[in-house]
PDB file of N, CA and C in Angstrom:
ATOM      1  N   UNK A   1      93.203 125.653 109.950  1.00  0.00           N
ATOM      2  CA  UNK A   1      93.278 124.747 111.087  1.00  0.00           C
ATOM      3  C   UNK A   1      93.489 123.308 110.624  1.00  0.00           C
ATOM      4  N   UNK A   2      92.656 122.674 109.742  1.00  0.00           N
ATOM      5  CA  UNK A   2      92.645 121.415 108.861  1.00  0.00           C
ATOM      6  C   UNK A   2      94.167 121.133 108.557  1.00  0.00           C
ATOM      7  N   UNK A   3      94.817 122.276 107.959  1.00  0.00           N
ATOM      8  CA  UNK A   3      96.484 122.160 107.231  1.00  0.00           C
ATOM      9  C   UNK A   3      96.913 122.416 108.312  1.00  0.00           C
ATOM     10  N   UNK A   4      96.814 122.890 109.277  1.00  0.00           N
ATOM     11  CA  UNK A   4      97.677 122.982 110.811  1.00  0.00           C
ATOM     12  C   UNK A   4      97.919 121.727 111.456  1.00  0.00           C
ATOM     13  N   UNK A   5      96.846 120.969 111.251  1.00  0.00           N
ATOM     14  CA  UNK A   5      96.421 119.401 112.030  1.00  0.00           C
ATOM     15  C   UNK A   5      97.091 118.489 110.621  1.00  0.00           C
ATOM     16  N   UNK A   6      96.813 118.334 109.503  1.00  0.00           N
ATOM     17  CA  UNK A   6      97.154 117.373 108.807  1.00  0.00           C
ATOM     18  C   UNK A   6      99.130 117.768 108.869  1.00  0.00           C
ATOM     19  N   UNK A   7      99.570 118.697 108.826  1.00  0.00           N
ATOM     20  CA  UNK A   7     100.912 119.083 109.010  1.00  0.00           C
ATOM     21  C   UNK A   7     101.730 118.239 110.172  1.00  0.00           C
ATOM     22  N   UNK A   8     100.984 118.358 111.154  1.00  0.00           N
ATOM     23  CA  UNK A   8     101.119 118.031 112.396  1.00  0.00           C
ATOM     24  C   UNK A   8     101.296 116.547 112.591  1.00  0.00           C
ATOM     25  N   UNK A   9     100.260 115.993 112.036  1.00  0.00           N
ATOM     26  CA  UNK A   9     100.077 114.512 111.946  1.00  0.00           C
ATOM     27  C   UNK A   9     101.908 113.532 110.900  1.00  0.00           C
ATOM     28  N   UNK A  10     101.080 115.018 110.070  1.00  0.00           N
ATOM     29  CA  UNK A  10     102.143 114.132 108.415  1.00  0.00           C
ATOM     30  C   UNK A  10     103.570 113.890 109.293  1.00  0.00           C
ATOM     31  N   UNK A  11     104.233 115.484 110.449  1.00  0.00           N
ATOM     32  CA  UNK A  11     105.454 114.846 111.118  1.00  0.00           C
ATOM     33  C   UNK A  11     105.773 114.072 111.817  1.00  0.00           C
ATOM     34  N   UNK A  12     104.365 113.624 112.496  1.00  0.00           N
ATOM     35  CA  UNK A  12     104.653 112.686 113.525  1.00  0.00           C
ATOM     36  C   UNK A  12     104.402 110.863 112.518  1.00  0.00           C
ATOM     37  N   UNK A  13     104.555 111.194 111.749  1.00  0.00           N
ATOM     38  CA  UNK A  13     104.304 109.944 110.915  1.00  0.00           C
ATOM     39  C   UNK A  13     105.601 110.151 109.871  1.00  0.00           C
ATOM     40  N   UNK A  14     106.440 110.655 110.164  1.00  0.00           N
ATOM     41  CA  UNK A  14     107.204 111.198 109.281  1.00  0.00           C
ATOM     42  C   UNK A  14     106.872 110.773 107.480  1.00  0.00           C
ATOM     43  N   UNK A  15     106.236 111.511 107.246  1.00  0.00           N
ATOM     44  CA  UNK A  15     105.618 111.612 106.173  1.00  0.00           C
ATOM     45  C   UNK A  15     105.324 113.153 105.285  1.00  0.00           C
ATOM     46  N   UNK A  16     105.443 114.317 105.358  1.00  0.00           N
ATOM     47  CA  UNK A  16     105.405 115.733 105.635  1.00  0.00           C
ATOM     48  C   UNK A  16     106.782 116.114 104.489  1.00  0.00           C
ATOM     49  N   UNK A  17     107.625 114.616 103.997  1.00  0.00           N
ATOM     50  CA  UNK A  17     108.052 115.609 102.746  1.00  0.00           C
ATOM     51  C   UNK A  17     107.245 114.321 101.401  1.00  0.00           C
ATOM     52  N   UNK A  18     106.085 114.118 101.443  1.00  0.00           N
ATOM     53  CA  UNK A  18     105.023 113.601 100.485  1.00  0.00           C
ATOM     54  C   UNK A  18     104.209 115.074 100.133  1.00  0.00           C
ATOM     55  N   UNK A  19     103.992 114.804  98.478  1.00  0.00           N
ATOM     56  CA  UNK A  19     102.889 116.048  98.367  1.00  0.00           C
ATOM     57  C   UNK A  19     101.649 115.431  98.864  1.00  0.00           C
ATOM     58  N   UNK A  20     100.765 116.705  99.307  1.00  0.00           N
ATOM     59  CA  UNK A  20      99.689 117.099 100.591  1.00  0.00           C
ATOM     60  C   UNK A  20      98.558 116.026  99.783  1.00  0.00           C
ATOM     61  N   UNK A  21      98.450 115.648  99.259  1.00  0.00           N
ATOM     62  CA  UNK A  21      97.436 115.160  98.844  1.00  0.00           C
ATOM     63  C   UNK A  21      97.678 113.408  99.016  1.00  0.00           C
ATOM     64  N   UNK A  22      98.881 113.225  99.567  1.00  0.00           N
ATOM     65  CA  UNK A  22      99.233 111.771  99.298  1.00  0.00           C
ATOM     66  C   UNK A  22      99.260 111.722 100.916  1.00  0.00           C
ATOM     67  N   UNK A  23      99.883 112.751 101.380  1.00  0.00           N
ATOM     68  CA  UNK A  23      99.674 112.611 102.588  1.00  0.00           C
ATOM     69  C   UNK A  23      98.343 112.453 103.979  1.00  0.00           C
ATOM     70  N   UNK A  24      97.215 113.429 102.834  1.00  0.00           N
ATOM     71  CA  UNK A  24      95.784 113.335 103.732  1.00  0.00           C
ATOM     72  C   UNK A  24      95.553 111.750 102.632  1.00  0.00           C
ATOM     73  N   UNK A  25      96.077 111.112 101.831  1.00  0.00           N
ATOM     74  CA  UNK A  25      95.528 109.679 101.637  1.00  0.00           C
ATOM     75  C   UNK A  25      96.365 108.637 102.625  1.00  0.00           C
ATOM     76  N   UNK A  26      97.139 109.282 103.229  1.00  0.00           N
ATOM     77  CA  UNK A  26      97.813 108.391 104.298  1.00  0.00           C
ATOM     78  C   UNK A  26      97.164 108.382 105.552  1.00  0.00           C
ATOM     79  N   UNK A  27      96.991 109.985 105.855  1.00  0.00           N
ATOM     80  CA  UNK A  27      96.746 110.078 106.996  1.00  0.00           C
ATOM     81  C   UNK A  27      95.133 109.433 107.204  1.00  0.00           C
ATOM     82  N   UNK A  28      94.492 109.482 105.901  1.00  0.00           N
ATOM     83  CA  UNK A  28      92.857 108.628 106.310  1.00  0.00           C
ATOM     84  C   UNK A  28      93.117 107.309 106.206  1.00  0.00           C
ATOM     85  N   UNK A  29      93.955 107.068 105.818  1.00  0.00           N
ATOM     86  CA  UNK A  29      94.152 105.835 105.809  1.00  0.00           C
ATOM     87  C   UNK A  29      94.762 105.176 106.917  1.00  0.00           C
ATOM     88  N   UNK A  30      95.852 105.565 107.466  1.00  0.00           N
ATOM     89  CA  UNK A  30      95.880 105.274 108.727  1.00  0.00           C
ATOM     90  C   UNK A  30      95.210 105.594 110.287  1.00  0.00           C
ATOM     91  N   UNK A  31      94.382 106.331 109.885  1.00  0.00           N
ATOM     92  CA  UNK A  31      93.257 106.527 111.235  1.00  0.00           C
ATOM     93  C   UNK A  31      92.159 105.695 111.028  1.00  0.00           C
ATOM     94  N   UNK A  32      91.884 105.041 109.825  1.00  0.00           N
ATOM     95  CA  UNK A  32      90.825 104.030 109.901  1.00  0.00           C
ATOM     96  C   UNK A  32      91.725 103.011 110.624  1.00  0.00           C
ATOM     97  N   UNK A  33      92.998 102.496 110.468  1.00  0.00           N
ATOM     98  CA  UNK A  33      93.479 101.368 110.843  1.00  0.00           C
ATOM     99  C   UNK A  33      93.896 101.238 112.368  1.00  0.00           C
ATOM    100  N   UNK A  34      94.187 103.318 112.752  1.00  0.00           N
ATOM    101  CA  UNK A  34      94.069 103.577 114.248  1.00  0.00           C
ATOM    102  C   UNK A  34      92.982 103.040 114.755  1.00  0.00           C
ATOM    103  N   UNK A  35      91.978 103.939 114.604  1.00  0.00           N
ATOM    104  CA  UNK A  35      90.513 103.702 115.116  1.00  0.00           C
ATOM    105  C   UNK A  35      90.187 101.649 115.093  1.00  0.00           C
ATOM    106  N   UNK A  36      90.347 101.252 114.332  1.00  0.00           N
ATOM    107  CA  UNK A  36      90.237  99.872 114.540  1.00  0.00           C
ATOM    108  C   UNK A  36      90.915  99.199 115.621  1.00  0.00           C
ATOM    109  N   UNK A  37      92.431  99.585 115.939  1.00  0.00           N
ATOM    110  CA  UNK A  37      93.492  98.803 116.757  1.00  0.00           C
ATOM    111  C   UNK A  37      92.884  99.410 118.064  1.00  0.00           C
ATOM    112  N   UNK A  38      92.197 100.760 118.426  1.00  0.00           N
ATOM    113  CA  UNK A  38      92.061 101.433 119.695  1.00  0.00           C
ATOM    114  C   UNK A  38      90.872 100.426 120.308  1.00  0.00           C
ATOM    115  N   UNK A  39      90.004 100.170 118.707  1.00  0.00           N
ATOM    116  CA  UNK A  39      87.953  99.713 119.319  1.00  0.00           C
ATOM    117  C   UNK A  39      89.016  98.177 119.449  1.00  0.00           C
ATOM    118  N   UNK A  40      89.220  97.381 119.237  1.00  0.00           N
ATOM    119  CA  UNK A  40      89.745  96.128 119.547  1.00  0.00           C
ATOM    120  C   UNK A  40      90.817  95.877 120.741  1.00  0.00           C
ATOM    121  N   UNK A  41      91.419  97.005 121.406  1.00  0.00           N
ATOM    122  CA  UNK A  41      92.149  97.151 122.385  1.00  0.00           C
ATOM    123  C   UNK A  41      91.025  97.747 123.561  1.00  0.00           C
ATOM    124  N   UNK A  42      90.233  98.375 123.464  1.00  0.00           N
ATOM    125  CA  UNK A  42      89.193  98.261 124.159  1.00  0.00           C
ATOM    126  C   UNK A  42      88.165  97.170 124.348  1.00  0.00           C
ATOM    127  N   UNK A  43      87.845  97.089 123.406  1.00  0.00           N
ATOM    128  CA  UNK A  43      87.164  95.428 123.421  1.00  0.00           C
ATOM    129  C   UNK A  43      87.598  94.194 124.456  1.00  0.00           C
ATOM    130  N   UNK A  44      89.051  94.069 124.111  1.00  0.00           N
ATOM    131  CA  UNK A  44      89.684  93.508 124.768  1.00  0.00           C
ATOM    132  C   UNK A  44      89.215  93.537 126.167  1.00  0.00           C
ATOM    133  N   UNK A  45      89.360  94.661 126.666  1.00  0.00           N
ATOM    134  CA  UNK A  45      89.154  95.330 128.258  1.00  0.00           C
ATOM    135  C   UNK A  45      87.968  94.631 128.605  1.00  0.00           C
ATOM    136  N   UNK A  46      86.766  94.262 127.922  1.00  0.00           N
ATOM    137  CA  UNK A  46      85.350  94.274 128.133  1.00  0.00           C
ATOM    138  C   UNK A  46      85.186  93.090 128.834  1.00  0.00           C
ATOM    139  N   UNK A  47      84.192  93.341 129.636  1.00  0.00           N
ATOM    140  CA  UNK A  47      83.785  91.445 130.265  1.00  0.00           C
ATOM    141  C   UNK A  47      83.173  91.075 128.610  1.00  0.00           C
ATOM    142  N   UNK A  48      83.088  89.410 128.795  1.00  0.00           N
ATOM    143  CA  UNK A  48      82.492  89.607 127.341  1.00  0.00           C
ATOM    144  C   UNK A  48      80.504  89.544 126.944  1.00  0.00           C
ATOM    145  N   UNK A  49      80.280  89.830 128.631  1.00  0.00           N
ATOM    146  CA  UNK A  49      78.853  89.665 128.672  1.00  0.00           C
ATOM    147  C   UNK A  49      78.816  91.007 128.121  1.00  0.00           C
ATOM    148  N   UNK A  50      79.170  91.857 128.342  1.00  0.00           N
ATOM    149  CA  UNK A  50      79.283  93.778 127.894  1.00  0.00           C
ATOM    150  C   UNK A  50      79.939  93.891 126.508  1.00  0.00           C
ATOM    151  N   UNK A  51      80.090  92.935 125.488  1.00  0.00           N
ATOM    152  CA  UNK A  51      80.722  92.871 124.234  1.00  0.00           C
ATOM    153  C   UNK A  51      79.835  93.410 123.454  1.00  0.00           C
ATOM    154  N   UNK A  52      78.481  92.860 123.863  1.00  0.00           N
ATOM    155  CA  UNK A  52      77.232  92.955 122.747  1.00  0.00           C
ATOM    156  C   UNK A  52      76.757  94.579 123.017  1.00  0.00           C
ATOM    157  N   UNK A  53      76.768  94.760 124.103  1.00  0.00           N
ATOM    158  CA  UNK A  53      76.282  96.114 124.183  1.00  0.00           C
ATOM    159  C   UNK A  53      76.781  96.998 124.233  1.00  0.00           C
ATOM    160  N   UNK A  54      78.518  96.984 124.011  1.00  0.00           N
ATOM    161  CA  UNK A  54      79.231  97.871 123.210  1.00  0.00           C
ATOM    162  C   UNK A  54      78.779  98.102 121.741  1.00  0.00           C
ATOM    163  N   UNK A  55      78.858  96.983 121.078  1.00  0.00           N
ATOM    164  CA  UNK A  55      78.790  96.934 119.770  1.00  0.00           C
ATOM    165  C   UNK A  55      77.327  97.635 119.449  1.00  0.00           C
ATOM    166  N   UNK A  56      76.169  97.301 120.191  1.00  0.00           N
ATOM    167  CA  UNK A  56      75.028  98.275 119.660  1.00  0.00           C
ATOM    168  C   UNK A  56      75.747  99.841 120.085  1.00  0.00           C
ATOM    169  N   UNK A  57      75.931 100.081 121.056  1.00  0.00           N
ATOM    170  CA  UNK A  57      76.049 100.909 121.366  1.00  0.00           C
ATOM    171  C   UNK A  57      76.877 101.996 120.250  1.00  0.00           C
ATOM    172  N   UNK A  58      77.989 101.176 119.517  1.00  0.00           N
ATOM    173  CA  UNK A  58      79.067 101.579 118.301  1.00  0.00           C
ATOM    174  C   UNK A  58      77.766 102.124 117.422  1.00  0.00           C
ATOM    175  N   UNK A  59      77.161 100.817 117.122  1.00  0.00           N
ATOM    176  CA  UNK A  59      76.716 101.088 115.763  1.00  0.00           C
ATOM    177  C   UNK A  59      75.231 102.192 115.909  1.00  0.00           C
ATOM    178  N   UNK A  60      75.292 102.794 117.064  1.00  0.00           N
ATOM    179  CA  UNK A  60      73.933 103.199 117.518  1.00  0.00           C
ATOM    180  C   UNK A  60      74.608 104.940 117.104  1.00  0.00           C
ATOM    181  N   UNK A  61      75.508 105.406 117.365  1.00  0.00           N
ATOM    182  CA  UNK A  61      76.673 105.805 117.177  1.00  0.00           C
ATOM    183  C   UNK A  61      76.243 107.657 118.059  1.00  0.00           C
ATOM    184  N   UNK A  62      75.922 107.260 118.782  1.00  0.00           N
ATOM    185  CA  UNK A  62      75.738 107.808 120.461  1.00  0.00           C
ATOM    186  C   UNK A  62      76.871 108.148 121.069  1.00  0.00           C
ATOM    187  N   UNK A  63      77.676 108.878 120.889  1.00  0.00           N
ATOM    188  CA  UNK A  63      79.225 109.193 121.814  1.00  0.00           C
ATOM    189  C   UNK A  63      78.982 109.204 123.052  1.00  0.00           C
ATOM    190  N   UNK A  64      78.206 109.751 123.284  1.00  0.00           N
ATOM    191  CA  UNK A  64      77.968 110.219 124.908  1.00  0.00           C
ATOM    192  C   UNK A  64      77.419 109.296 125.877  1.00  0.00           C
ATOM    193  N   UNK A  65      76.739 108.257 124.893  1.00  0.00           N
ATOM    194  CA  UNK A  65      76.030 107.020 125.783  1.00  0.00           C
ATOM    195  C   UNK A  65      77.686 105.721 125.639  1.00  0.00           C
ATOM    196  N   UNK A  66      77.958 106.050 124.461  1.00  0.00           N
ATOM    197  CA  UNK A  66      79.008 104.874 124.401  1.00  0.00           C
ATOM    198  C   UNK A  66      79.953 105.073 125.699  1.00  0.00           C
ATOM    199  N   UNK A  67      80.257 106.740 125.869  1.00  0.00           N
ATOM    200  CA  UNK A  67      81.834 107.370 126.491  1.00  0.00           C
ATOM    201  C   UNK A  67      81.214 106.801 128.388  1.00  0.00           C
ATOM    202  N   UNK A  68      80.114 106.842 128.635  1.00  0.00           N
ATOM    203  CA  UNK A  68      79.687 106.763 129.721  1.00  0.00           C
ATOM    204  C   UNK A  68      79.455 105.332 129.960  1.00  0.00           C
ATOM    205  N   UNK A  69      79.631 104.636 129.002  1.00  0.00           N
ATOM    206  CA  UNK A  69      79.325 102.950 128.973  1.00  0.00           C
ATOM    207  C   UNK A  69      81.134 102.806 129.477  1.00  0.00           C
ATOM    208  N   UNK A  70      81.938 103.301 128.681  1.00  0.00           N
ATOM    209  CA  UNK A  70      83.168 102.677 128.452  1.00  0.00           C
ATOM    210  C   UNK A  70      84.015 103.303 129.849  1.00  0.00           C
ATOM    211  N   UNK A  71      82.981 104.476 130.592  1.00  0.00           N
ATOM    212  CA  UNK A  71      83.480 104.742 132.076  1.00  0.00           C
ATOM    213  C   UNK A  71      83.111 104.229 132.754  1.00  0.00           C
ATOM    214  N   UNK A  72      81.897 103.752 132.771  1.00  0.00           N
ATOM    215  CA  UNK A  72      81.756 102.594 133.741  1.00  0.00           C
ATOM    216  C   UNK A  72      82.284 100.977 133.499  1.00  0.00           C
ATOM    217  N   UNK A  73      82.634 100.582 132.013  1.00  0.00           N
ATOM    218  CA  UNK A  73      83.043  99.522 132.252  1.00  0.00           C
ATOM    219  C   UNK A  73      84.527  99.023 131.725  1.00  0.00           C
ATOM    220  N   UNK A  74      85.230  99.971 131.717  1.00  0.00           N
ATOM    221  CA  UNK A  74      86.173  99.988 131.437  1.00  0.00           C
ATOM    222  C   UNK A  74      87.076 101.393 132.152  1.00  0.00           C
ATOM    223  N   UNK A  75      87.880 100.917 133.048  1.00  0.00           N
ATOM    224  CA  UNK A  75      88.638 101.689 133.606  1.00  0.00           C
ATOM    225  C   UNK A  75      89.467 101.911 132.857  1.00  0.00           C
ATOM    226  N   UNK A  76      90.390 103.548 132.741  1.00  0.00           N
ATOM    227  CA  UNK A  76      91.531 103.799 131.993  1.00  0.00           C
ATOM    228  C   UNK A  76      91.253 103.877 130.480  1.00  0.00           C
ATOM    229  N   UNK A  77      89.806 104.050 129.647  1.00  0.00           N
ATOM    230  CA  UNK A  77      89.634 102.995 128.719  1.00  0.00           C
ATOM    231  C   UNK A  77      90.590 104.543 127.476  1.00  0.00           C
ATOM    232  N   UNK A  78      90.535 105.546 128.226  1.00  0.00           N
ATOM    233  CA  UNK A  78      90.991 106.523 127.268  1.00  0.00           C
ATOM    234  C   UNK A  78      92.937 105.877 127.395  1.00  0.00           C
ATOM    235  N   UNK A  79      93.390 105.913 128.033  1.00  0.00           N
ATOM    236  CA  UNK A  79      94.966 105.067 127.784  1.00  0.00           C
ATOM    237  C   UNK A  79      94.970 104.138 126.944  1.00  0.00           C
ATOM    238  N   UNK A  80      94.046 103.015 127.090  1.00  0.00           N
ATOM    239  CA  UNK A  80      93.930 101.929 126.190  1.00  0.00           C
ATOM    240  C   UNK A  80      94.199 102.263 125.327  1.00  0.00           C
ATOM    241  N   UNK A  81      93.105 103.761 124.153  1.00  0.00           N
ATOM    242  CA  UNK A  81      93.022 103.910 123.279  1.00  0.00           C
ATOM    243  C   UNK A  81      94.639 104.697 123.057  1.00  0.00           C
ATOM    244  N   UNK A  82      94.890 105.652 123.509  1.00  0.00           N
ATOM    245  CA  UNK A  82      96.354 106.506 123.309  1.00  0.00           C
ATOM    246  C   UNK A  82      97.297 105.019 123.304  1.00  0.00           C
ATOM    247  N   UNK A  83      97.230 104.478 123.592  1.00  0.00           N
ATOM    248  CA  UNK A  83      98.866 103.462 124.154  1.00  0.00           C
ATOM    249  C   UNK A  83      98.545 102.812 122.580  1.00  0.00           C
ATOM    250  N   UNK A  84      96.867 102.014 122.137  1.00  0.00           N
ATOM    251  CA  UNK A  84      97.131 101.800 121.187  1.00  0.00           C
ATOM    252  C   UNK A  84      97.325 102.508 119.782  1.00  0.00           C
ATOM    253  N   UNK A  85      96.726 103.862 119.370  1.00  0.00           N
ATOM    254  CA  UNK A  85      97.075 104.588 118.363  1.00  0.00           C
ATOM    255  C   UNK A  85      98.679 104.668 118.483  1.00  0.00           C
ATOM    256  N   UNK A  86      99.839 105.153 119.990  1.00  0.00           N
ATOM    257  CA  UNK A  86     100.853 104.940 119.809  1.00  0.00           C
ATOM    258  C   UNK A  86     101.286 103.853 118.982  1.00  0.00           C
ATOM    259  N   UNK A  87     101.179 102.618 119.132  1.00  0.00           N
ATOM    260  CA  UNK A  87     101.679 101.232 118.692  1.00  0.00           C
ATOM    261  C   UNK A  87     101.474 101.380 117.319  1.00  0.00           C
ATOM    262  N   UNK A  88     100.018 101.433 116.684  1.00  0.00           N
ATOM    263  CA  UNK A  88      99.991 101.747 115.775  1.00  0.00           C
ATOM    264  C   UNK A  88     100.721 103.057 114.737  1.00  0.00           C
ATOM    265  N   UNK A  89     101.092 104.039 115.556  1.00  0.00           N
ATOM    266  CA  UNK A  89     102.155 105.300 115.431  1.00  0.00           C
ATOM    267  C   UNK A  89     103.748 104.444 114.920  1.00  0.00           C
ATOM    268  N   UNK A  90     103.992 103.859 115.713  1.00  0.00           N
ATOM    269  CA  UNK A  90     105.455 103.033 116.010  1.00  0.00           C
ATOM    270  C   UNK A  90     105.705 101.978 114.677  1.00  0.00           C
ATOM    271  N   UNK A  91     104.264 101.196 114.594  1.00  0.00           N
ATOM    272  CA  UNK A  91     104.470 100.376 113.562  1.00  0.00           C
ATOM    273  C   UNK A  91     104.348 100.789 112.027  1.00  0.00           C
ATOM    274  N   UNK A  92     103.746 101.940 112.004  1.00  0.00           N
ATOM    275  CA  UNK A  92     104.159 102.968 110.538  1.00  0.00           C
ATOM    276  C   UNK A  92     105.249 103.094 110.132  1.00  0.00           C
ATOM    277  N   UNK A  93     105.919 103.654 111.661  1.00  0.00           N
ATOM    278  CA  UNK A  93     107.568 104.210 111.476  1.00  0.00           C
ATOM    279  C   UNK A  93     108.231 103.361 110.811  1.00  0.00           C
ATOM    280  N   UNK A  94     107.989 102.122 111.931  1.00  0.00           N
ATOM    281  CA  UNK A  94     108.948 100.605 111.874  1.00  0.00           C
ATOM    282  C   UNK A  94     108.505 100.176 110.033  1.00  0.00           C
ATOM    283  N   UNK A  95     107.269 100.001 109.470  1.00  0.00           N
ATOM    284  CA  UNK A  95     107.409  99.886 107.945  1.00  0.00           C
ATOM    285  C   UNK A  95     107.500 100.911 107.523  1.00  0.00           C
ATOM    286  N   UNK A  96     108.298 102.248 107.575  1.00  0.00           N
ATOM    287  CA  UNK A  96     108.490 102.765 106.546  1.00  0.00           C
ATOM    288  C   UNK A  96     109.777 102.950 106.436  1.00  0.00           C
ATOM    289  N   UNK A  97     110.423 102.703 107.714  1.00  0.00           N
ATOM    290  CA  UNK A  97     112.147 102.274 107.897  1.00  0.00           C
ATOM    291  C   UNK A  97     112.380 101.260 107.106  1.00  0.00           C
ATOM    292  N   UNK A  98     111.872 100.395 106.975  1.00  0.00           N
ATOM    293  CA  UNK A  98     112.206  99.034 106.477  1.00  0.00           C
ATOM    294  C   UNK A  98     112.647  99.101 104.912  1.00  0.00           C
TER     295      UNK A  98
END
């Protein structure tokens, strides 16, 4: 399943003719930099009185209290995150065209 999903990823990053081992150092490497662009594109969304109690909430690291924080205070907040991993998707492409 792991090589089903990292396969998967490596094409959509067109990356998949790298040997597998360079490729899961890409692919962690670019989901830390996902995961960063998604929590800062959400952030964004936040009143900024609700900034602080996201951030405990992150570091408290509670999914279920965070996911129910970010439905009540953030509408759409799951698009946010997809639209930004896209961008971040796009701007891989765009430097590795280059």
């Amino acid at each position: 399943m792991q090589d089903e999903l990292t396969a998967l990823i490596a094409a959509d990053l067109g990356i998949n003719d790298l040997p597998l081992e360079e490729q899961q150092a890409l692919i962690a490497s670019f989901g830390g930099v996902a995961l960063k662009a998604a929590t800062l594109a959400v952030v964004e969304k936040l009143a900024e009185d609700k900034r602080d109690e996201f951030a405990k909430l992150a570091e408290s690291g509670d999914a279920a209290a965070l996911k129910a924080f970010l439905d009540r205070e953030v509408s759409g907040h799951e698009d946010v995150v997809k639209e930004a991993v896209a961008e971040e998707v796009k701007r891989f492409k765009d430097f590795q065209a280059a």
